[in-house]
Protein backbone atom coordinates (compact mmCIF):
# COMPACT_ATOMS: atom_id res chain seq x y z
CA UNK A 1 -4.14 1.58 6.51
CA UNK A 2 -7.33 2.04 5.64
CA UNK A 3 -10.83 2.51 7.22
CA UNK A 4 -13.96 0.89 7.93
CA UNK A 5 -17.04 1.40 9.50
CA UNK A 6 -18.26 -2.12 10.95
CA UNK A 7 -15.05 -4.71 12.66
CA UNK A 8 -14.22 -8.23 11.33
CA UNK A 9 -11.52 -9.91 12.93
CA UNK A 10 -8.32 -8.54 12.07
CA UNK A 11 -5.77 -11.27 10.60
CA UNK A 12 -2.44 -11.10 8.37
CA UNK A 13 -2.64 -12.73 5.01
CA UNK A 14 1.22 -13.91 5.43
CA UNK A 15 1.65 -12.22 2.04
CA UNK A 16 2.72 -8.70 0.59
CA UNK A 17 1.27 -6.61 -1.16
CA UNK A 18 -0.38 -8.16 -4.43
CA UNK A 19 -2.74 -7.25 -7.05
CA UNK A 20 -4.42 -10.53 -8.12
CA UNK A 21 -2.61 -11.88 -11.60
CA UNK A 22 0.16 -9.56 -12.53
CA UNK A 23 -0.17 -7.88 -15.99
CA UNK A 24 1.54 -9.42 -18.39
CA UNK A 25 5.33 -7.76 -19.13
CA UNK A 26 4.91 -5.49 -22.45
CA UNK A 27 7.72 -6.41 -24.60
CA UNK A 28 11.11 -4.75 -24.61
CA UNK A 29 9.98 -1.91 -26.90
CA UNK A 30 6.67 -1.51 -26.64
CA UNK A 31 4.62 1.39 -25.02
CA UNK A 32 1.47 0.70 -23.04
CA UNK A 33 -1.56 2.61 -24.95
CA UNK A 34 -2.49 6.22 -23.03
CA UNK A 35 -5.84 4.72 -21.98
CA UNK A 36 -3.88 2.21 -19.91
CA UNK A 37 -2.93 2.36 -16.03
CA UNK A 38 -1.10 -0.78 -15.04
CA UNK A 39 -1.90 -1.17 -11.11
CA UNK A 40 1.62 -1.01 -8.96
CA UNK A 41 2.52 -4.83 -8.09
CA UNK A 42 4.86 -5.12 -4.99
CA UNK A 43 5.85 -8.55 -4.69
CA UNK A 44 7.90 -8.48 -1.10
CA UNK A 45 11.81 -9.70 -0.79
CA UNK A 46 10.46 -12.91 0.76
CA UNK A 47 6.96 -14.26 2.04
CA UNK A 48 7.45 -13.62 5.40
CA UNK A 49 7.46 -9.45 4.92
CA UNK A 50 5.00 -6.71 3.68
CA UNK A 51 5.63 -3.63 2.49
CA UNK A 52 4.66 -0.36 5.29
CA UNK A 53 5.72 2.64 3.51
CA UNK A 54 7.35 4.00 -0.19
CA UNK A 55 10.30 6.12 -0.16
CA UNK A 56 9.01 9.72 -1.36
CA UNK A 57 13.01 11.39 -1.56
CA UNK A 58 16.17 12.30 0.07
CA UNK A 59 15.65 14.55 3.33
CA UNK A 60 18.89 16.67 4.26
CA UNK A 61 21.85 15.82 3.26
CA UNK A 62 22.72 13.04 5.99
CA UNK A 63 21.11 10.65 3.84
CA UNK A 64 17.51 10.46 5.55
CA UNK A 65 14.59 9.68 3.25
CA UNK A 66 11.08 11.36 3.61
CA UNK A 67 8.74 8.13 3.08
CA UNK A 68 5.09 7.25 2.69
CA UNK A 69 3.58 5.36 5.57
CA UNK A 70 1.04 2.82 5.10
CA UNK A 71 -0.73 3.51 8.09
CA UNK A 72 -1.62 6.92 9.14
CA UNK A 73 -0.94 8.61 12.12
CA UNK A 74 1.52 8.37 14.70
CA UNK A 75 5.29 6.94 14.02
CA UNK A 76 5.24 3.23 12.94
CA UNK A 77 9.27 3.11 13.68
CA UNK A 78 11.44 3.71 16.30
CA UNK A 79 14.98 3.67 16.85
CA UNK A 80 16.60 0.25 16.84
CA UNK A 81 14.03 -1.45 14.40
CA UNK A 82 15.36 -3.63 11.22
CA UNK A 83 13.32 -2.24 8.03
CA UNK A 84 14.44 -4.02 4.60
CA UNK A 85 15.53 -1.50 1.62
CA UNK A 86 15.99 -1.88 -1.85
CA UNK A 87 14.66 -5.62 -2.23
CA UNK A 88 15.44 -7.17 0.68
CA UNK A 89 18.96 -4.98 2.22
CA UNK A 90 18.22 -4.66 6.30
CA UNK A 91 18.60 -1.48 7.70
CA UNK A 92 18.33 -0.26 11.06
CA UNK A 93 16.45 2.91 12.16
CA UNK A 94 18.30 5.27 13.75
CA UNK A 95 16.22 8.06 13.88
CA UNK A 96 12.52 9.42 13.08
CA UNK A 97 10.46 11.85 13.08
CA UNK A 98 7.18 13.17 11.84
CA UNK A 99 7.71 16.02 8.82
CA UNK A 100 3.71 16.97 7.37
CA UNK A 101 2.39 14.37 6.22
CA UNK A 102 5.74 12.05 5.83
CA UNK A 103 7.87 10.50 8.08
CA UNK A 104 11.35 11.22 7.85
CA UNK A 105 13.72 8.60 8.39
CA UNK A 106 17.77 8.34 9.28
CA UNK A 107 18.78 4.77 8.54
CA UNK A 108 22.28 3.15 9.03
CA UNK A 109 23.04 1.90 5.80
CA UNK A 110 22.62 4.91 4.00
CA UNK A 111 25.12 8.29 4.59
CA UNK A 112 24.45 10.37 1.78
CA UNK A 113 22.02 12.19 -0.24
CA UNK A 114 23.14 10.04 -3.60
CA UNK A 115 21.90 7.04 -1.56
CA UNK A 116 19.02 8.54 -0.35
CA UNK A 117 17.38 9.52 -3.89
CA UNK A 118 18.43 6.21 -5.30
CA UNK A 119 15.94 4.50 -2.55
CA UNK A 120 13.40 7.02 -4.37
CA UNK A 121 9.99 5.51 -5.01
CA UNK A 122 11.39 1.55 -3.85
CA UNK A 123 9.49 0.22 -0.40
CA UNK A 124 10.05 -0.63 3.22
CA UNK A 125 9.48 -3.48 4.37
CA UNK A 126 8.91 -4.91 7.89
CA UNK A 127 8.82 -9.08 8.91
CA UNK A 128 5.04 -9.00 8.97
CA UNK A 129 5.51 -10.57 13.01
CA UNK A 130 6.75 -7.34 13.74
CA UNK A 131 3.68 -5.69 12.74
CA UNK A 132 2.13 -3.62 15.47
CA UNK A 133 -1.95 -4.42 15.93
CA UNK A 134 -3.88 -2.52 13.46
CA UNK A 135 -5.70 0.60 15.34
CA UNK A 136 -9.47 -0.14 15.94
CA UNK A 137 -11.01 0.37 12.61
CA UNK A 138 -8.28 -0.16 10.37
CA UNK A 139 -6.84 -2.19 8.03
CA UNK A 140 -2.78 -2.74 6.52
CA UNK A 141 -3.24 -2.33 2.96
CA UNK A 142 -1.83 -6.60 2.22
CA UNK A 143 -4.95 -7.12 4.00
CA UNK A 144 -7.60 -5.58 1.36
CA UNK A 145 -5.20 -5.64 -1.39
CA UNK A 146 -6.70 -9.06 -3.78
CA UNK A 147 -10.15 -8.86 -1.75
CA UNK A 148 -13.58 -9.01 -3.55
CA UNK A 149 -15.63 -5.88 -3.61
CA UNK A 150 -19.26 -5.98 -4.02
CA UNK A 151 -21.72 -3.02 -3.54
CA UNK A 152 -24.75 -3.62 -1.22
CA UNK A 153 -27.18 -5.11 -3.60
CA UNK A 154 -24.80 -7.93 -4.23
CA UNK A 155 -23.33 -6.89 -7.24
CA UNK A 156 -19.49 -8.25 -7.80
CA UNK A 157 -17.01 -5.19 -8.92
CA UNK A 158 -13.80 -7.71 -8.87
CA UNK A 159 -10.84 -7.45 -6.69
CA UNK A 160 -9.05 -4.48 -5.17
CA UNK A 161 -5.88 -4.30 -7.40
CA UNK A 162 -4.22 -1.44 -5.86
CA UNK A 163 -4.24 1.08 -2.83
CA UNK A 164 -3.12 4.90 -3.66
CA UNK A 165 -2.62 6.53 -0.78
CA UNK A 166 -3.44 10.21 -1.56
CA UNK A 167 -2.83 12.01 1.72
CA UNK A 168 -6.79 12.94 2.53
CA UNK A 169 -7.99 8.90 2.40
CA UNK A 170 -7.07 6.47 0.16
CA UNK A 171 -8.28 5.09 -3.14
CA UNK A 172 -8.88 1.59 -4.14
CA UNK A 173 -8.69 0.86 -7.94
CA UNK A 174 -10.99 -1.89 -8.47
CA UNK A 175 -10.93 -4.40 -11.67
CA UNK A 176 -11.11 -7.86 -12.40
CA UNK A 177 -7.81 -9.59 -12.04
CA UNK A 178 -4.64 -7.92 -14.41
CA UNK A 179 -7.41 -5.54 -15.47
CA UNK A 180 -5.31 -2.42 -17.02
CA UNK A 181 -7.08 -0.30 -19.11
CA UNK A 182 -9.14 2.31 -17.18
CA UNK A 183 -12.16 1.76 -18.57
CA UNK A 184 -11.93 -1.59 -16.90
CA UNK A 185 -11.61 -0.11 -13.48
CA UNK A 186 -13.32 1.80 -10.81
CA UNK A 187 -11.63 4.35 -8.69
CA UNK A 188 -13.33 3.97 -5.42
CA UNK A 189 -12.50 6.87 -2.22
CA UNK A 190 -11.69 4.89 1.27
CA UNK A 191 -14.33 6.64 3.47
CA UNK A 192 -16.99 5.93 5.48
CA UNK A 193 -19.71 6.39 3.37
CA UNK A 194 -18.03 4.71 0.64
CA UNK A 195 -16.34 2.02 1.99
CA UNK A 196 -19.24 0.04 4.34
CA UNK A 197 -17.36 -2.82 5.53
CA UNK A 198 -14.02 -4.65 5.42
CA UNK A 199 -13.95 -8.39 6.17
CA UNK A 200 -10.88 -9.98 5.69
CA UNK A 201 -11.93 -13.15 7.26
CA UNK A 202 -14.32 -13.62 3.87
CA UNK A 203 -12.01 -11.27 1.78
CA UNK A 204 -14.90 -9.24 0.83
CA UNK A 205 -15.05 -5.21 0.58
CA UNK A 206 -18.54 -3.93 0.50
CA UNK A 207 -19.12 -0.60 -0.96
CA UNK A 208 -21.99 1.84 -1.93
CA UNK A 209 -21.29 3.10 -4.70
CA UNK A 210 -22.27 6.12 -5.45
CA UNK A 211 -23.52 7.60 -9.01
CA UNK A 212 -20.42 8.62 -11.64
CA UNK A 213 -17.74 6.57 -10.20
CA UNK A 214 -17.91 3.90 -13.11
């Protein structure tokens, strides 16, 4: 999740995670140019679920996984719940637990360390219903994900196209709509300073932005 510093009402978007209009698919043998940075599209297994978390790698060799939550802080699983793996393949947790800054997860389907890596870098998905209520002042990344950003004198940026969750706060890369060269897009840090409001009602983010970020 991410942070903000004055509420809107909170509300799901019924959709995954997008990134306005995908980029269009390079052909079969060609190479993207070094100046370009394709934002990560996760379309979810079926409208009804969002992504919550990216598999970072095998844990042990019972075939947990060490993943990437969304939203930071405490646990967002417990034992019993149905995740979907690998496009759609339910899963149920059977155990988790808190490892740094990942949570470490033992699911059902998967008994092995092979299994484990191949989940590597693939997401977890929930049935957005089953999405606990946002803390106060926070956000699920579907929710910002596709929303307008505009500093404080008015001034349109585009859309957020993708969240990268770094571990201190997260980053929203900011472009017009398939926008994948990086001259064509602003890297702008989730914090308070930064980041001034968050109204998904309107789907607007509005920043200050400060000097050297463009």
């Amino acid at each position: 999740m991410s942070p903000r510093r004055r509420n809107s009402d909170r509300r799901s978007s019924g959709q995954g995670p997008r990134s306005g209009q995908a980029p269009r698919r390079a052909g079969k043998n060609s190479q993207p140019p070094a100046n370009t940075r394709i934002p990560k599209t996760i379309e979810p297994s079926t409208p009804s679920r969002v992504g919550v978390a990216s598999v970072r790698r095998s844990w042990g060799t019972d075939g947990s996984i060490a993943v990437s939550q969304y939203s930071q802080g405490e646990i967002r699983f417990s034992p019993g719940d149905v995740v979907y793996i690998n496009g759609g393949r339910p899963a149920t947790v059977v155990e988790c637990h808190k490892a740094g800054t990942a949570t470490v997860l033992q699911l059902d389907v998967i008994r092995n360390t092979r299994a484990a890596d191949a989940l590597r870098g693939t997401i977890i998905e929930i049935e957005e219903e089953d999405l606990p209520d946002a803390p106060e002042g926070a956000f699920y990344h579907h929710e910002i994900v596709g929303t307008k950003v505009r500093t404080t004198e008015g001034e349109e940026l585009g859309v957020v196209l993708e969240i990268i969750v770094t571990g201190a706060n997260d980053v929203y890369v900011v472009g017009e709509p398939g926008a994948t060269e990086s001259k064509d897009q602003i890297l702008i840090p989730a914090i308070a300073d930064v980041v001034l409001e968050v109204d998904v009602n309107n789907g607007v983010v509005t920043v200050n932005l400060p000097e050297g970020l463009r």
